[in-house]
Structure formats: C-alpha cells, structure tokens
C-alpha atoms as a PDB file:
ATOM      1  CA  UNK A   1       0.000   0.000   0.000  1.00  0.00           C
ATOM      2  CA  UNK A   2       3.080   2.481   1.087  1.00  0.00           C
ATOM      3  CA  UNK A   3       4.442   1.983  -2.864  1.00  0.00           C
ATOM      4  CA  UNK A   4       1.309   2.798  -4.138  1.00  0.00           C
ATOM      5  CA  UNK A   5       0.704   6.182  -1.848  1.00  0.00           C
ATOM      6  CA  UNK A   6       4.421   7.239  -2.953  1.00  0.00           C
ATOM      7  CA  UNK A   7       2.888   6.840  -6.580  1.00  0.00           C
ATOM      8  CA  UNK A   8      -0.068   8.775  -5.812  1.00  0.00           C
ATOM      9  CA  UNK A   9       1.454  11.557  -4.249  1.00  0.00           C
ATOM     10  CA  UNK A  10       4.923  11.825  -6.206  1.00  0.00           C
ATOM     11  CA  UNK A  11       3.572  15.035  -8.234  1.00  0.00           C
ATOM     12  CA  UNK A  12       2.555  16.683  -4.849  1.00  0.00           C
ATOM     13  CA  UNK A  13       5.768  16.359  -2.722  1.00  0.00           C
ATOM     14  CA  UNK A  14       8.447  18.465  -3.405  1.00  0.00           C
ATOM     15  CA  UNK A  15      12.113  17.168  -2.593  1.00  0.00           C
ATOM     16  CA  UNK A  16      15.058  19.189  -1.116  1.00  0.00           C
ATOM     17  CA  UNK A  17      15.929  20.266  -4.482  1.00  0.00           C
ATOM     18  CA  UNK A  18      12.633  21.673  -5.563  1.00  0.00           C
ATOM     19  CA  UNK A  19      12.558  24.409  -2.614  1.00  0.00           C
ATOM     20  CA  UNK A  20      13.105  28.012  -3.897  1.00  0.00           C
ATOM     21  CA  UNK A  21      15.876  29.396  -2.051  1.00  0.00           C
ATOM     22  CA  UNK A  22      14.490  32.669  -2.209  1.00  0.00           C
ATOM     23  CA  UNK A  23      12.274  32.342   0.494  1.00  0.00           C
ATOM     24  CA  UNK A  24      13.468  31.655   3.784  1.00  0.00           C
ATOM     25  CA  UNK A  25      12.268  28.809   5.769  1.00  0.00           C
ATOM     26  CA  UNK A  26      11.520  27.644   9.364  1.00  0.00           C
ATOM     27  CA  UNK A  27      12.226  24.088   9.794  1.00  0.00           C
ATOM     28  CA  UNK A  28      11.941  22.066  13.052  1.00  0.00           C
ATOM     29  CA  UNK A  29      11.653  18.307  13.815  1.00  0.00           C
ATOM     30  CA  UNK A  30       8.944  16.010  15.087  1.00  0.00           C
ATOM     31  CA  UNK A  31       7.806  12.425  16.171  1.00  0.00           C
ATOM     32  CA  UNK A  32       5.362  10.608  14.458  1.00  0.00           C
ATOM     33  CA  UNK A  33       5.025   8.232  17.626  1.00  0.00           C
ATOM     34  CA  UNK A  34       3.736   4.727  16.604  1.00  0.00           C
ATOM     35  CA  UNK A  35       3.048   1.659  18.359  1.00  0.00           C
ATOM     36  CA  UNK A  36       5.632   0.041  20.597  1.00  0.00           C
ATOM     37  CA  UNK A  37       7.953  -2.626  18.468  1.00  0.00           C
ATOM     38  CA  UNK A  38      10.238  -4.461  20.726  1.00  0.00           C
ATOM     39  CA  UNK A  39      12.392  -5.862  17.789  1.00  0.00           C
ATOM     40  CA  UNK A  40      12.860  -2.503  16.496  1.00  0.00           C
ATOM     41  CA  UNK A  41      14.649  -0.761  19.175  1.00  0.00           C
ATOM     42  CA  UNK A  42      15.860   2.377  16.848  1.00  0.00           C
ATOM     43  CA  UNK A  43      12.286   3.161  17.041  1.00  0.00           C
ATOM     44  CA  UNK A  44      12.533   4.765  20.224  1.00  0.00           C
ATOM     45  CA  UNK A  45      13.147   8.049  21.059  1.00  0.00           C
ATOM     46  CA  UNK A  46      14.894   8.817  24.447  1.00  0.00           C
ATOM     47  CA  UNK A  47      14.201  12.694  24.229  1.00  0.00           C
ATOM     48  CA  UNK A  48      10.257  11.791  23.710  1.00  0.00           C
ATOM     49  CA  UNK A  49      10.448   8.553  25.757  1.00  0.00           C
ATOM     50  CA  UNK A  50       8.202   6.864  23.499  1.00  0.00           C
ATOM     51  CA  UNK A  51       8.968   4.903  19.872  1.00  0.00           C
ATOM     52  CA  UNK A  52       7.816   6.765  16.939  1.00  0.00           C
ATOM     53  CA  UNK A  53       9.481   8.045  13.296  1.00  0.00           C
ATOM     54  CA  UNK A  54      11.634  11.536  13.466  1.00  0.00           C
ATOM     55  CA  UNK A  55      10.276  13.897  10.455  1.00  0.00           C
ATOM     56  CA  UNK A  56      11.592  17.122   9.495  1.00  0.00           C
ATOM     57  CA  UNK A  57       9.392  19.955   8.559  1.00  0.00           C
ATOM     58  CA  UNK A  58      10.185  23.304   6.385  1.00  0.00           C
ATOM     59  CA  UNK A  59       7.219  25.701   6.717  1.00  0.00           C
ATOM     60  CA  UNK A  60       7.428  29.409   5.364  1.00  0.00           C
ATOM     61  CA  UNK A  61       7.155  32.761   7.432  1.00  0.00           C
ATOM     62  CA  UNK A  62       3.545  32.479   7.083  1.00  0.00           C
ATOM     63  CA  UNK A  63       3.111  29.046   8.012  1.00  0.00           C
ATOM     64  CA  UNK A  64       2.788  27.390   4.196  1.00  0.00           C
ATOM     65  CA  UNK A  65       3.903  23.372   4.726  1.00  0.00           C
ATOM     66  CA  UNK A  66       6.963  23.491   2.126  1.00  0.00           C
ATOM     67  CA  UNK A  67       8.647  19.711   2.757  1.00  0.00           C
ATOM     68  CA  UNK A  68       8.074  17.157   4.720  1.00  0.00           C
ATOM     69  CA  UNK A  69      11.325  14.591   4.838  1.00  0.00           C
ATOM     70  CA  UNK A  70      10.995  10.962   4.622  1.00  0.00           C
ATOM     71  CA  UNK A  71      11.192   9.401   8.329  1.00  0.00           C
ATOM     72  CA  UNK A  72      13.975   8.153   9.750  1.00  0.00           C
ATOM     73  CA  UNK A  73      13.671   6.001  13.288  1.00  0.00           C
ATOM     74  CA  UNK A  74      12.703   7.993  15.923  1.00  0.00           C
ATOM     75  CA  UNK A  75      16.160   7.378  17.821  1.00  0.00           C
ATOM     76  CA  UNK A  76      17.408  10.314  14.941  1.00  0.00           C
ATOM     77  CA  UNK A  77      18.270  13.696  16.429  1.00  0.00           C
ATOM     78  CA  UNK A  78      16.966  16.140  14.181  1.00  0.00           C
ATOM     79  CA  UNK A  79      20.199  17.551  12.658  1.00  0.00           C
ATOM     80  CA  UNK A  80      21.124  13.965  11.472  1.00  0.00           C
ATOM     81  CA  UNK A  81      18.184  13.498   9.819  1.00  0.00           C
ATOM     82  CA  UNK A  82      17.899  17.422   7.926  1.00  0.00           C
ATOM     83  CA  UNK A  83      21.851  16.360   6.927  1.00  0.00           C
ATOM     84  CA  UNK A  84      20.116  12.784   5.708  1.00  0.00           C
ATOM     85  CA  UNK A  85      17.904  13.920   3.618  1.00  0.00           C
ATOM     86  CA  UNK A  86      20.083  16.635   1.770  1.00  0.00           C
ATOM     87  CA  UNK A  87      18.639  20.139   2.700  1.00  0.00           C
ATOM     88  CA  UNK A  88      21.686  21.165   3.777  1.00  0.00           C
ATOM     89  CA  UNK A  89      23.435  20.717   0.479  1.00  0.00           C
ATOM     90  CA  UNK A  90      20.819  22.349  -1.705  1.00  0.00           C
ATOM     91  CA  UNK A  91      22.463  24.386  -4.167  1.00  0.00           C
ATOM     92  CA  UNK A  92      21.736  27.368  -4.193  1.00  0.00           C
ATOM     93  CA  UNK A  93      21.171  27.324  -0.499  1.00  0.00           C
ATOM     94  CA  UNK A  94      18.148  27.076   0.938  1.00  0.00           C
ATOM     95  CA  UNK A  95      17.947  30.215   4.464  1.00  0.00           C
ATOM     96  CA  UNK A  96      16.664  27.999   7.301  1.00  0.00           C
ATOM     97  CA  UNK A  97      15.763  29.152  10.725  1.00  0.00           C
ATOM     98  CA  UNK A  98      15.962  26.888  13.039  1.00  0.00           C
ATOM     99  CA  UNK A  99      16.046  25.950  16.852  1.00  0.00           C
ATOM    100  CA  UNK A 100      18.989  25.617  19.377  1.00  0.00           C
ATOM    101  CA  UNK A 101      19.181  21.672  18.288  1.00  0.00           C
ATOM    102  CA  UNK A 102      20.546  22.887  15.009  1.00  0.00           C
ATOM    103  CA  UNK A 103      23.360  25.443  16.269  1.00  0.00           C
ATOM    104  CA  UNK A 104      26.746  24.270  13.922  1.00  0.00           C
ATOM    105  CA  UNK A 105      24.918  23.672  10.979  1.00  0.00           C
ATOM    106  CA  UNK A 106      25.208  27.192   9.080  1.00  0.00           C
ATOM    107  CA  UNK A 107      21.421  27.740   9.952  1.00  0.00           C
ATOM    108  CA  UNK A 108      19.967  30.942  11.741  1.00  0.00           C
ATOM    109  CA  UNK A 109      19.131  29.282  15.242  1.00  0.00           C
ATOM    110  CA  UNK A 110      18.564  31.452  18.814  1.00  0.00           C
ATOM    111  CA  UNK A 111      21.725  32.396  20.448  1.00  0.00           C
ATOM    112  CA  UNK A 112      23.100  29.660  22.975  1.00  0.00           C
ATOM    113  CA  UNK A 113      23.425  31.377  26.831  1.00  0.00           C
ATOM    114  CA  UNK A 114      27.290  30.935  27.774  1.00  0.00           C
ATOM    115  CA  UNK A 115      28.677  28.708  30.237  1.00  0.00           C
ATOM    116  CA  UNK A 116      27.707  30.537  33.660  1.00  0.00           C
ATOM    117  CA  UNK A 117      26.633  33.571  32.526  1.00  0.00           C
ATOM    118  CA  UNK A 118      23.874  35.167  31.107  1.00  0.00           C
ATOM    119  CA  UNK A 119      22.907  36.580  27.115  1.00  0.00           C
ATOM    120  CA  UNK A 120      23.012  39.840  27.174  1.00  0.00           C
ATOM    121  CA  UNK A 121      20.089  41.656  26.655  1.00  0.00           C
ATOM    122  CA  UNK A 122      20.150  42.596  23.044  1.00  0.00           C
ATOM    123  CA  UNK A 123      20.858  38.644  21.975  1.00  0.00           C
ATOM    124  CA  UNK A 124      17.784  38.113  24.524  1.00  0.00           C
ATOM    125  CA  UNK A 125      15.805  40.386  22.023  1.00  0.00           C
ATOM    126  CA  UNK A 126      17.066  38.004  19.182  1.00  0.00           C
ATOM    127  CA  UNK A 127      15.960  35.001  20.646  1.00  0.00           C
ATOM    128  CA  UNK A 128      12.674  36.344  21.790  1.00  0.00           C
ATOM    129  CA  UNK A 129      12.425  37.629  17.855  1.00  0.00           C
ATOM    130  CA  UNK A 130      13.438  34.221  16.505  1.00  0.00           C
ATOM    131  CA  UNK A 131      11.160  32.472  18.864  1.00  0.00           C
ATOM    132  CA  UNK A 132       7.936  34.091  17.837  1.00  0.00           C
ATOM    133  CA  UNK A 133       9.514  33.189  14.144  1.00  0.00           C
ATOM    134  CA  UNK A 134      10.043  29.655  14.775  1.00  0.00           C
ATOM    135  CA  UNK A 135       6.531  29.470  16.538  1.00  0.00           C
ATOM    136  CA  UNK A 136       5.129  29.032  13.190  1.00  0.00           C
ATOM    137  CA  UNK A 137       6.241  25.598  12.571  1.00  0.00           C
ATOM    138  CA  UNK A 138       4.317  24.488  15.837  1.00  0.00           C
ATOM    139  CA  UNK A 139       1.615  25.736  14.138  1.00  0.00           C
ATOM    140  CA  UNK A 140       2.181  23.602  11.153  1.00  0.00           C
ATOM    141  CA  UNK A 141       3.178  20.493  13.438  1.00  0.00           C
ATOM    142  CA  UNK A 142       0.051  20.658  15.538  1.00  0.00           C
ATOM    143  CA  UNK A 143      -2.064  20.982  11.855  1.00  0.00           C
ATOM    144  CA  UNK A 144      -0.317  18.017  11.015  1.00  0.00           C
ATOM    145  CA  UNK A 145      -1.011  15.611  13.871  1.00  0.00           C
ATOM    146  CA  UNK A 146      -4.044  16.731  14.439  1.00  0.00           C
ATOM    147  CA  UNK A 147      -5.222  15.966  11.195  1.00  0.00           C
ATOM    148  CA  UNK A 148      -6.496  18.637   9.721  1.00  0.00           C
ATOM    149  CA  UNK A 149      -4.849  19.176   5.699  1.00  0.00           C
ATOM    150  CA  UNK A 150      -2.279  21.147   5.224  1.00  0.00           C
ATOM    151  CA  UNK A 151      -1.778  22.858   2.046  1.00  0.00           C
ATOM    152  CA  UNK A 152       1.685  21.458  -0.417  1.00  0.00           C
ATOM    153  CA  UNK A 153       2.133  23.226  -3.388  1.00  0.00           C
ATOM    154  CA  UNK A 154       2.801  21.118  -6.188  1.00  0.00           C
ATOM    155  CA  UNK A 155       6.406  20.319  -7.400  1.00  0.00           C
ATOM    156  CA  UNK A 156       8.249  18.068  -9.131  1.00  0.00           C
ATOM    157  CA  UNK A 157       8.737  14.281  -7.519  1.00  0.00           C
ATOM    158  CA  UNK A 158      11.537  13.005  -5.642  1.00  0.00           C
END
C-alpha cells in the first residue's frame, strides 16, 4: 500500500531540491510516535520517551507546509536526519531558521546562553524575535497531527 501512496502523491511532494531558495524557511523536527515494536529498538526516542518516526518539517514565514522529509527512526536527532535527507546541500542554499538543536549547521538558530553567565540583553531580544519566528512551525506540526490538511504546493517528484 506504502508503494502505491508514494505513486499517488509523487507530483505533490516536493524534494530538497525543488525548494526556492528565495524564500526563507523555518524548519523544526517532530515524532510521528507509533506503536511500541520491541524488535525494532531504533524506534525509540529517548528525548520523547516513546517509539515513533523523526520527520523534518520546512514551513514558510507564514506558516505554508513546504517539505516534509521521509522518516527516519525515531532514535534520529533532528540535525542527522535534515543532513540525511540533503537540505543542507541544496544548491543554491536554501535560508533555514531553526532551533537551538541545530546550532553548527550554518542555519539561523537562537543564540546559545554561555557557560555561567547570562545573554546579554540585546541577543535576549534576538531570541525572543526568533522564537515568535520559529513558533510558526508548531503551528504547522500541531495541523499536522491533528489531522487537519495542510496545504503542499505542487512540485516536481523526488
């Protein structure tokens, strides 16, 4: 049946390559949970404490579902699995925003409070900025599992 969806939907689901990198995207990670498989131990998350499939989601400024990446066992920390499925190495490059789980990766992500000390306040004013950004993927994500359709524009298939 899974063949046959992929099929179905090819026309519908952009890949990496098909994003425009003129418009900048939020992108953020999620777990699909699913039902408990003992023999599949990669399955399970530690940070969710449940088993489930890790998903990566790009989303514009205003909240328009972009990509969706294929899903990768929910043991996957999120900057594995954007580097898995290419977004990374789009050329031209593709402006992500991201969260603090991302920080290394050449994507705009909140500033990361030094060791014993505090931000200062204008990178506080950053992160607060970024923050209200990134709130639209939660948005998206709660669309998503809660299963009401989100709209994906039409692009070439994987």
């Amino acid at each position: 049946m899974t063949p046959a969806l992929a099929d179905a939907t090819a026309d519908w689901v952009p890949a990496a390559d098909d994003l425009d990198p003129e418009v900048v995207l939020i992108i953020d990670g999620t777990l699909l949970p699913c039902w408990s498989w003992a023999d599949v131990p990669d399955l399970y998350s530690g940070k969710h404490h449940t088993t489930g499939v890790n998903v990566q989601v790009a989303a514009t400024l205003s909240a328009r579902l972009m990509w969706v990446c294929d899903p990768l066992p929910g043991c996957t920390h999120d900057l594995t699995s954007l580097r898995t499925h290419g977004l990374l190495e789009s050329d031209p490059p593709v402006t992500l925003i991201a969260d603090k789980g991302y920080i290394g990766a050449g994507l705009i992500t909140p500033i990361k409070k030094p060791s014993g000390r505090e931000l200062a306040e204008d990178r506080k004013q950053i992160n607060k900025e970024l923050n209200a950004i990134r709130a639209t993927t939660g948005v998206v994500l709660s669309l998503g599992k809660d299963g009401a359709q989100a709209t994906i524009p039409k692009g070439k298939s994987k």
